[in-house]
PDB file of N, CA and C in Angstrom:
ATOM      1  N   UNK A   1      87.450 155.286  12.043  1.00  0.00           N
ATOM      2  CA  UNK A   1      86.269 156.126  12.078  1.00  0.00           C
ATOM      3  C   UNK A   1      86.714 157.573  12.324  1.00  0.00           C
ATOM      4  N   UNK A   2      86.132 158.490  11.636  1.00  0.00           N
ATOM      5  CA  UNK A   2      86.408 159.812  11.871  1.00  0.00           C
ATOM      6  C   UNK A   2      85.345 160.607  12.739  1.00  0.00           C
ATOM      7  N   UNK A   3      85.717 161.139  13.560  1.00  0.00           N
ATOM      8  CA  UNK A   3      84.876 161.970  14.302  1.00  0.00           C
ATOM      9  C   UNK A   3      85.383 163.764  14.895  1.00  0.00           C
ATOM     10  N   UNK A   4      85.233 164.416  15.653  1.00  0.00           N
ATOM     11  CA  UNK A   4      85.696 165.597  16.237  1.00  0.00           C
ATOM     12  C   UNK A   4      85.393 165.723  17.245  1.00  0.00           C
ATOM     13  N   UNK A   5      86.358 166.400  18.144  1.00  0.00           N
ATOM     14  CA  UNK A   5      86.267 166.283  19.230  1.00  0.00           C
ATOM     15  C   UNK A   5      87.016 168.051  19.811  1.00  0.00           C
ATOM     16  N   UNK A   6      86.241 168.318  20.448  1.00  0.00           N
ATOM     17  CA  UNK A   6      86.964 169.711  21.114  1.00  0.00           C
ATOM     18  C   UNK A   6      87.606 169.649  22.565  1.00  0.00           C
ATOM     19  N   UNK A   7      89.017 169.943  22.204  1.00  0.00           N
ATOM     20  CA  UNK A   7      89.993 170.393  23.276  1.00  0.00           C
ATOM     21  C   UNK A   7      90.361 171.189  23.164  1.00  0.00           C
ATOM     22  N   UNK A   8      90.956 171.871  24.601  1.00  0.00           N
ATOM     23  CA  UNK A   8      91.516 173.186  24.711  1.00  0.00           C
ATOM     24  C   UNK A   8      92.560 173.514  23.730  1.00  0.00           C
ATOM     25  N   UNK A   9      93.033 174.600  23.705  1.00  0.00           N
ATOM     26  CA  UNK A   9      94.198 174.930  22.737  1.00  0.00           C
ATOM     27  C   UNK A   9      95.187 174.770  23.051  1.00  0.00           C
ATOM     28  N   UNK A  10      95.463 175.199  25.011  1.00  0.00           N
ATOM     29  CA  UNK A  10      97.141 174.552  24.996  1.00  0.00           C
ATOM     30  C   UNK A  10      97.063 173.137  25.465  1.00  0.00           C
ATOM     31  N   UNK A  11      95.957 172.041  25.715  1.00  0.00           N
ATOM     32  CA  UNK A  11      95.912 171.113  25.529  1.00  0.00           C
ATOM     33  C   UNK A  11      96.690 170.581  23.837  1.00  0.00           C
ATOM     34  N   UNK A  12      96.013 170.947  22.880  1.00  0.00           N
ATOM     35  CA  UNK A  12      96.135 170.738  21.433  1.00  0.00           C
ATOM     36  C   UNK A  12      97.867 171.030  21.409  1.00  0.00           C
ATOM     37  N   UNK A  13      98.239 172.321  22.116  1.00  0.00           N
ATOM     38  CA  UNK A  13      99.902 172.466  21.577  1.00  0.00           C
ATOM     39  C   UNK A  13     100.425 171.715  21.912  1.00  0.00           C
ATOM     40  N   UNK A  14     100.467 171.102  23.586  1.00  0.00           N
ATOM     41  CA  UNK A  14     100.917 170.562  24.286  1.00  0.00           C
ATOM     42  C   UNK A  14     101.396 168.991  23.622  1.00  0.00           C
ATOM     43  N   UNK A  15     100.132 168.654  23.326  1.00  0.00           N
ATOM     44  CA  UNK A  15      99.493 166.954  22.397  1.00  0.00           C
ATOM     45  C   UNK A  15     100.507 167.165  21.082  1.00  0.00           C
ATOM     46  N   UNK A  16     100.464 168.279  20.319  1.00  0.00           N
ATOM     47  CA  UNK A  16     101.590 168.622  18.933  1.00  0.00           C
ATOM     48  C   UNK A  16     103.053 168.640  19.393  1.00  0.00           C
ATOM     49  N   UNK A  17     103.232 169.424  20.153  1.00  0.00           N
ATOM     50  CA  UNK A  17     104.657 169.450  21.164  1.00  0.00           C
ATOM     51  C   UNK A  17     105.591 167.981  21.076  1.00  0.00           C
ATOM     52  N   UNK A  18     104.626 166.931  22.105  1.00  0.00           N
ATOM     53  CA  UNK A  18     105.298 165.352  22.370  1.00  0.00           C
ATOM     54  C   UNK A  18     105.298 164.728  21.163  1.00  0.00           C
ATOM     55  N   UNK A  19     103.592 164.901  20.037  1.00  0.00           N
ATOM     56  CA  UNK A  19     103.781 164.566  18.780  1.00  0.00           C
ATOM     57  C   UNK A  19     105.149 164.545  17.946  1.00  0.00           C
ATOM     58  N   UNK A  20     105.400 165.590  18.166  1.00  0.00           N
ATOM     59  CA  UNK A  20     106.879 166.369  17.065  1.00  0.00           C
ATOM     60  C   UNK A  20     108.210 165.497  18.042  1.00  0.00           C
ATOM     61  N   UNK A  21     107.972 165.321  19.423  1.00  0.00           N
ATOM     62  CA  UNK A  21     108.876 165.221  20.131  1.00  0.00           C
ATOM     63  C   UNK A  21     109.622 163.506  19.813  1.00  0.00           C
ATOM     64  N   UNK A  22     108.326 163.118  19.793  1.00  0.00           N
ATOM     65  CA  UNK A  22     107.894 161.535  19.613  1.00  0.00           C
ATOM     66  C   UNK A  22     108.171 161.115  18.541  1.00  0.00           C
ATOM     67  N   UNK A  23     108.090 161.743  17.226  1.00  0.00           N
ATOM     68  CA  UNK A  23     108.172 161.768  16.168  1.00  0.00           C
ATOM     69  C   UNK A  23     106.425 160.362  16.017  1.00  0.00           C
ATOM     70  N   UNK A  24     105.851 160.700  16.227  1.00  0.00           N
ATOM     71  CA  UNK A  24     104.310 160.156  16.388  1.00  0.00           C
ATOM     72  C   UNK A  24     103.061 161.312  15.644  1.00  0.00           C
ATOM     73  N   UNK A  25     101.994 160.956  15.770  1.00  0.00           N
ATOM     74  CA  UNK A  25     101.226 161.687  15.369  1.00  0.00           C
ATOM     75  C   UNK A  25     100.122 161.967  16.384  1.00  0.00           C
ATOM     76  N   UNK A  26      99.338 162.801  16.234  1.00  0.00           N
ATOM     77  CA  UNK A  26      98.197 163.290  17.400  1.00  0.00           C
ATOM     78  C   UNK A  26      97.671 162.717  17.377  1.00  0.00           C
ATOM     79  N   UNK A  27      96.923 161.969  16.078  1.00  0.00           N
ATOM     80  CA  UNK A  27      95.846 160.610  16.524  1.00  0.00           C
ATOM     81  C   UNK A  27      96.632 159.445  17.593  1.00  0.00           C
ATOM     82  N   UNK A  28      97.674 159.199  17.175  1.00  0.00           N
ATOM     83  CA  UNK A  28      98.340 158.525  17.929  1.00  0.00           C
ATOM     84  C   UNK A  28      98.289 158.404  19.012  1.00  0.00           C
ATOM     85  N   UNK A  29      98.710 159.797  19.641  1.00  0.00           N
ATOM     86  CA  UNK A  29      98.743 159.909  21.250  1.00  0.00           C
ATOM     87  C   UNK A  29      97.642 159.624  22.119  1.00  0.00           C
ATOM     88  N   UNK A  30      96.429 160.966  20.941  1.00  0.00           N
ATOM     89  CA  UNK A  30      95.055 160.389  21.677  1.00  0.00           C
ATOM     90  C   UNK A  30      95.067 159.210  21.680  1.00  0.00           C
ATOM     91  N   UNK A  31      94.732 158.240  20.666  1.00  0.00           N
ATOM     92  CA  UNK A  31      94.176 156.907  21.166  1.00  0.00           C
ATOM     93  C   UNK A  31      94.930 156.298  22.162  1.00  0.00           C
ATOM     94  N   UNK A  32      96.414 156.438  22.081  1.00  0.00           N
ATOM     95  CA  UNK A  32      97.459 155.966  23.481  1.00  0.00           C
ATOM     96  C   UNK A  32      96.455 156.291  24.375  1.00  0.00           C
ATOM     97  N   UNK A  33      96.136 157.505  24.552  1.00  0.00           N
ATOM     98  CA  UNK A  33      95.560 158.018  26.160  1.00  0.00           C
ATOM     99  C   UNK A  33      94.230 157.433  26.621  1.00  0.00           C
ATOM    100  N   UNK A  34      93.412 157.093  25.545  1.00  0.00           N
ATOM    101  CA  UNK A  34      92.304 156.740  25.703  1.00  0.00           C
ATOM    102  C   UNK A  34      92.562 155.309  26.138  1.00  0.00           C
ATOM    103  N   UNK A  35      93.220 154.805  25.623  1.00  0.00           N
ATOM    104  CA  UNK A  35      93.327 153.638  25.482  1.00  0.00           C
ATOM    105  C   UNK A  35      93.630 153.214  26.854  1.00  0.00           C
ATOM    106  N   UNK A  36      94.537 153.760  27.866  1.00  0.00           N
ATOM    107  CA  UNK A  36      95.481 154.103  29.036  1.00  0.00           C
ATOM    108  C   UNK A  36      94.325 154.213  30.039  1.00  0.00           C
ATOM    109  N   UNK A  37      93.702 155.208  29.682  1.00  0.00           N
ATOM    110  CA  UNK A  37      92.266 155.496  30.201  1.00  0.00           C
ATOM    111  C   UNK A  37      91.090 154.609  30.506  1.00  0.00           C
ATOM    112  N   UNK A  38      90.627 153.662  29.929  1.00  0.00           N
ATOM    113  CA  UNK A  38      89.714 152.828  29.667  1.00  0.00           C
ATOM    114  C   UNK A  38      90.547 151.949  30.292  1.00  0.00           C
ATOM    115  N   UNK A  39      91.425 150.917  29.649  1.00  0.00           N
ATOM    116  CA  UNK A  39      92.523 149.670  31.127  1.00  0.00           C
ATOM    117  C   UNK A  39      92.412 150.172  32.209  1.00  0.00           C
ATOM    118  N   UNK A  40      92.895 151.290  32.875  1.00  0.00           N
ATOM    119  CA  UNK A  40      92.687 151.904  34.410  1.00  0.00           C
ATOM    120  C   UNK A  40      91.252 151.757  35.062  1.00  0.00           C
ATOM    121  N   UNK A  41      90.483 152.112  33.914  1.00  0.00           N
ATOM    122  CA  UNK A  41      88.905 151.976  34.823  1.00  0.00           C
ATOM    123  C   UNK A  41      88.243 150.637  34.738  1.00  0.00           C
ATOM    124  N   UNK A  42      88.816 149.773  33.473  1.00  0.00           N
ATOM    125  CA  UNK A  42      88.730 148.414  33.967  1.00  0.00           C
ATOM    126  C   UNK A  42      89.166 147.708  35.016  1.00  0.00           C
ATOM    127  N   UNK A  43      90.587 147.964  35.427  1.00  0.00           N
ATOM    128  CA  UNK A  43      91.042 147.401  36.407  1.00  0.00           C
ATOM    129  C   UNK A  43      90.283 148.015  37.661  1.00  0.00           C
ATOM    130  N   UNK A  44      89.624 148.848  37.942  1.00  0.00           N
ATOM    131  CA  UNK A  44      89.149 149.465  38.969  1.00  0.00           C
ATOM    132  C   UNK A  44      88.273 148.262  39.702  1.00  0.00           C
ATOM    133  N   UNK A  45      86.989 147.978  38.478  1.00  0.00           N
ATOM    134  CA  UNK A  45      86.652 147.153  38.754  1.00  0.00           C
ATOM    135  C   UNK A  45      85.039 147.818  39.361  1.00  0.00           C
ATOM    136  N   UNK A  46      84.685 148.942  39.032  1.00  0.00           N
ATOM    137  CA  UNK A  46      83.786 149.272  39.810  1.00  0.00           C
ATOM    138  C   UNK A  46      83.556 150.670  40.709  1.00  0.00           C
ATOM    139  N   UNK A  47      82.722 151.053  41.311  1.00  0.00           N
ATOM    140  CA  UNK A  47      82.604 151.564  42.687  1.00  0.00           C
ATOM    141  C   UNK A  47      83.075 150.424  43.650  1.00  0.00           C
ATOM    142  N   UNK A  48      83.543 150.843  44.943  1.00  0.00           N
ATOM    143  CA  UNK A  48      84.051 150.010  46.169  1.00  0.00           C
ATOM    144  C   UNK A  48      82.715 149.927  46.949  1.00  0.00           C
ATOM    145  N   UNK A  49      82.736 148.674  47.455  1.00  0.00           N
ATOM    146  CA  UNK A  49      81.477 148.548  48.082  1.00  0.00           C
ATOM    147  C   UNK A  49      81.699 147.737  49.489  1.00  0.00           C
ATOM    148  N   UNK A  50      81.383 147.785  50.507  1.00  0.00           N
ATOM    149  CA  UNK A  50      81.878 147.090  51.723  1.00  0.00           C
ATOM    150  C   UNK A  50      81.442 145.884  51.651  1.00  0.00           C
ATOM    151  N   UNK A  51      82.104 144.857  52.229  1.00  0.00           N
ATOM    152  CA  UNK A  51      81.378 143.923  52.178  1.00  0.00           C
ATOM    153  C   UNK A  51      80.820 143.711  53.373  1.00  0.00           C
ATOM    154  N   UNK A  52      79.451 142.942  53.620  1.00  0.00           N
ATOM    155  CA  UNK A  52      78.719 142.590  54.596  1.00  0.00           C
ATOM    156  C   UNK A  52      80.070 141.605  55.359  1.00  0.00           C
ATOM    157  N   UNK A  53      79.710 141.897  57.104  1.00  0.00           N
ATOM    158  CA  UNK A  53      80.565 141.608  57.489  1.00  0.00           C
ATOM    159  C   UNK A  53      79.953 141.335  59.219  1.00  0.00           C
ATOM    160  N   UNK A  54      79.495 140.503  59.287  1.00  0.00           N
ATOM    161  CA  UNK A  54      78.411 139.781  60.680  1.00  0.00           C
ATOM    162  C   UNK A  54      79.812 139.239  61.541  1.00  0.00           C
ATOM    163  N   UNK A  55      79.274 139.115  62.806  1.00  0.00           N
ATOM    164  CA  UNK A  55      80.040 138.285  64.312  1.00  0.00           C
ATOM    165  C   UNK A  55      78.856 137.746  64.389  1.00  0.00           C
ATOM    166  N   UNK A  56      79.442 136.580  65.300  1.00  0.00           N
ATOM    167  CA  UNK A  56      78.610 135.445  65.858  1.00  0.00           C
ATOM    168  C   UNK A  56      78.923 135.666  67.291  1.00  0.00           C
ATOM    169  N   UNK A  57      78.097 136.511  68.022  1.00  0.00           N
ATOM    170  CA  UNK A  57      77.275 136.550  69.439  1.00  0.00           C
ATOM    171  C   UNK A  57      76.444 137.383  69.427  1.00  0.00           C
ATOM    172  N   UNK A  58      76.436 137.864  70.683  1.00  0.00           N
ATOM    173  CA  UNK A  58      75.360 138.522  71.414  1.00  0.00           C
ATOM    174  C   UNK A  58      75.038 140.180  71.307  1.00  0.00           C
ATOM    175  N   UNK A  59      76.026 140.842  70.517  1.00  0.00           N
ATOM    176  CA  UNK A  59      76.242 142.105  70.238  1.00  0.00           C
ATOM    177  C   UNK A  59      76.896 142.897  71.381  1.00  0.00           C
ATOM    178  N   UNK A  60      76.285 144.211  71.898  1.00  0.00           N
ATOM    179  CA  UNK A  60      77.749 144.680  72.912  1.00  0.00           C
ATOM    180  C   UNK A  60      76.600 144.187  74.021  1.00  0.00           C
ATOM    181  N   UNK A  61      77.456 144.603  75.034  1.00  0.00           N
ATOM    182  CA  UNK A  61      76.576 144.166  76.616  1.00  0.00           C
ATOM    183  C   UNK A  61      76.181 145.293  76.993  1.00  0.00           C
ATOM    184  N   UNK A  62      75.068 144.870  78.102  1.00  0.00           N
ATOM    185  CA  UNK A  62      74.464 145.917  78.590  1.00  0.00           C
ATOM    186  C   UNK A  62      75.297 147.203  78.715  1.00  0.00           C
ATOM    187  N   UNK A  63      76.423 147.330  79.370  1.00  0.00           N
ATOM    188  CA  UNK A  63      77.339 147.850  80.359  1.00  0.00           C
ATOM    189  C   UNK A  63      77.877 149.068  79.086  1.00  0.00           C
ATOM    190  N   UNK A  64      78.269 148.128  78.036  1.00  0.00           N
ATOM    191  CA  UNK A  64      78.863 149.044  76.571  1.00  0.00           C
ATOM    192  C   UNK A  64      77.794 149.462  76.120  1.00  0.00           C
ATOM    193  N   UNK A  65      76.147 149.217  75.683  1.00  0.00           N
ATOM    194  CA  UNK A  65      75.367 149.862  75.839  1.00  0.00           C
ATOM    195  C   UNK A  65      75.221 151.291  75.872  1.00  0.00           C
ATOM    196  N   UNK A  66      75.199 151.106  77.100  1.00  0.00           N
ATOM    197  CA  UNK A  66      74.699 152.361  78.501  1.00  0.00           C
ATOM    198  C   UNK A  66      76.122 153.546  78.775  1.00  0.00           C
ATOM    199  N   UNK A  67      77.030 152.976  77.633  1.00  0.00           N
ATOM    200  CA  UNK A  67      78.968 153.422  77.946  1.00  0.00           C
ATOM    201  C   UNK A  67      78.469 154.812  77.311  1.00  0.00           C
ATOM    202  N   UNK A  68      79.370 155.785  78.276  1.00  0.00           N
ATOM    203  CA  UNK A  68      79.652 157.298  77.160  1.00  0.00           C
ATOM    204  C   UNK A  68      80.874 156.595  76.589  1.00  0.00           C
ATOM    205  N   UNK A  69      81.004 157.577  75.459  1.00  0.00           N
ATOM    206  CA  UNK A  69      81.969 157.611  74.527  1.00  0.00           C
ATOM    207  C   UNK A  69      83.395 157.418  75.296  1.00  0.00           C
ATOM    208  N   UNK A  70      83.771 157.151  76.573  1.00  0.00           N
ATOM    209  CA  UNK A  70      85.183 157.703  76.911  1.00  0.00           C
ATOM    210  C   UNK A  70      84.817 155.825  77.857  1.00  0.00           C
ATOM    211  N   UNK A  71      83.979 155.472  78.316  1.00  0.00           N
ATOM    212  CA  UNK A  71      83.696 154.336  79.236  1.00  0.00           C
ATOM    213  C   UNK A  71      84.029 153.093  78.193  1.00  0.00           C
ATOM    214  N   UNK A  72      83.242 153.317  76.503  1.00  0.00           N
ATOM    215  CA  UNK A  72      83.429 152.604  75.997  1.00  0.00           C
ATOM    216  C   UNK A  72      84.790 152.540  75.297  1.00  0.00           C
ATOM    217  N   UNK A  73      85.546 153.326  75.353  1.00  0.00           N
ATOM    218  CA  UNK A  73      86.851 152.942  74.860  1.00  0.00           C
ATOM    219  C   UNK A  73      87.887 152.259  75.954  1.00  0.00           C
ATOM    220  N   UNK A  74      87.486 152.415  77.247  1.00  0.00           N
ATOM    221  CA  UNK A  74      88.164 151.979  78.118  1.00  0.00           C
ATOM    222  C   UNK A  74      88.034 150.413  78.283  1.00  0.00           C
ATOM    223  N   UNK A  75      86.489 150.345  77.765  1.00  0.00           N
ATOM    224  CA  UNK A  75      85.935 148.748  77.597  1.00  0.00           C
ATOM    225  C   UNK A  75      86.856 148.069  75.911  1.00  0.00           C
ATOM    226  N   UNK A  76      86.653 148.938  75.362  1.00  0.00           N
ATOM    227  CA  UNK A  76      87.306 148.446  74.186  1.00  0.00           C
ATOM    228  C   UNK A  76      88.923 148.048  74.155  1.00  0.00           C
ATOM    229  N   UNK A  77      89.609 148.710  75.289  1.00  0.00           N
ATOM    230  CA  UNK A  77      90.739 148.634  75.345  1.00  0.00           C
ATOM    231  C   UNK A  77      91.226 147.691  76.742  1.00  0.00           C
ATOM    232  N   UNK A  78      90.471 146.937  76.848  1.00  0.00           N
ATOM    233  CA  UNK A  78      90.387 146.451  78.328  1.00  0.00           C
ATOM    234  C   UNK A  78      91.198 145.396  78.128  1.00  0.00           C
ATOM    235  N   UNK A  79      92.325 144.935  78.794  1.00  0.00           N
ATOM    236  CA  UNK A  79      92.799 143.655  78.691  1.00  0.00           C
ATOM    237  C   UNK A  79      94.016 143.935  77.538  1.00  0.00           C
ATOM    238  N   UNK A  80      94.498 144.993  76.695  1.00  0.00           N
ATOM    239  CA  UNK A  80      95.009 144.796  75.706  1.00  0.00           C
ATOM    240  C   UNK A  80      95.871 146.434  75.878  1.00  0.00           C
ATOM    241  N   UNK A  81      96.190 146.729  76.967  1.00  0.00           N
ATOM    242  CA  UNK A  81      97.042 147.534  77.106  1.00  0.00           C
ATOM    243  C   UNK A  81      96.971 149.247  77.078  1.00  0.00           C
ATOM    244  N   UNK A  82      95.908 149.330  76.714  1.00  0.00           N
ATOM    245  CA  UNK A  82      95.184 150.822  75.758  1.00  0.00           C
ATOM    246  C   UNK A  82      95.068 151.642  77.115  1.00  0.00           C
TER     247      UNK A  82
END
């Protein structure tokens, strides 16, 4: 299929440059790139999305609650060396 497409100019030299270098042609490369292009965003697979991610109890305790920011890290680190 033929179509047109506008790129920059030292894009275009650049693309003629490896062409000549390659001994390949510019359609060539483009479709290489596109091609390169499209596999990568397949493999992506998406936007990243968190997954839901629940505990089984009671949530924090009163005590962590009611914690400033400096009480609750001391609770968080309690028992485990911190």
């Amino acid at each position: 299929m033929k179509t047109t497409v506008e790129i920059s100019d030292a894009l275009l030299e650049e693309t003629k440059k490896i062409a000549a270098r390659e001994d390949v042609t510019v359609r060539m490369l483009i479709e290489q790139g596109l091609r390169q292009v499209i596999a990568q965003r397949k493999q992506k697979g998406g936007p990243f999305r968190l997954r839901k991610a629940t505990f089984r109890g009671r949530g924090l305790s009163a005590e962590a609650r009611a914690a400033s920011p400096e009480r609750l890290r001391e609770l968080t680190y309690e028992g485990r060396g911190g």
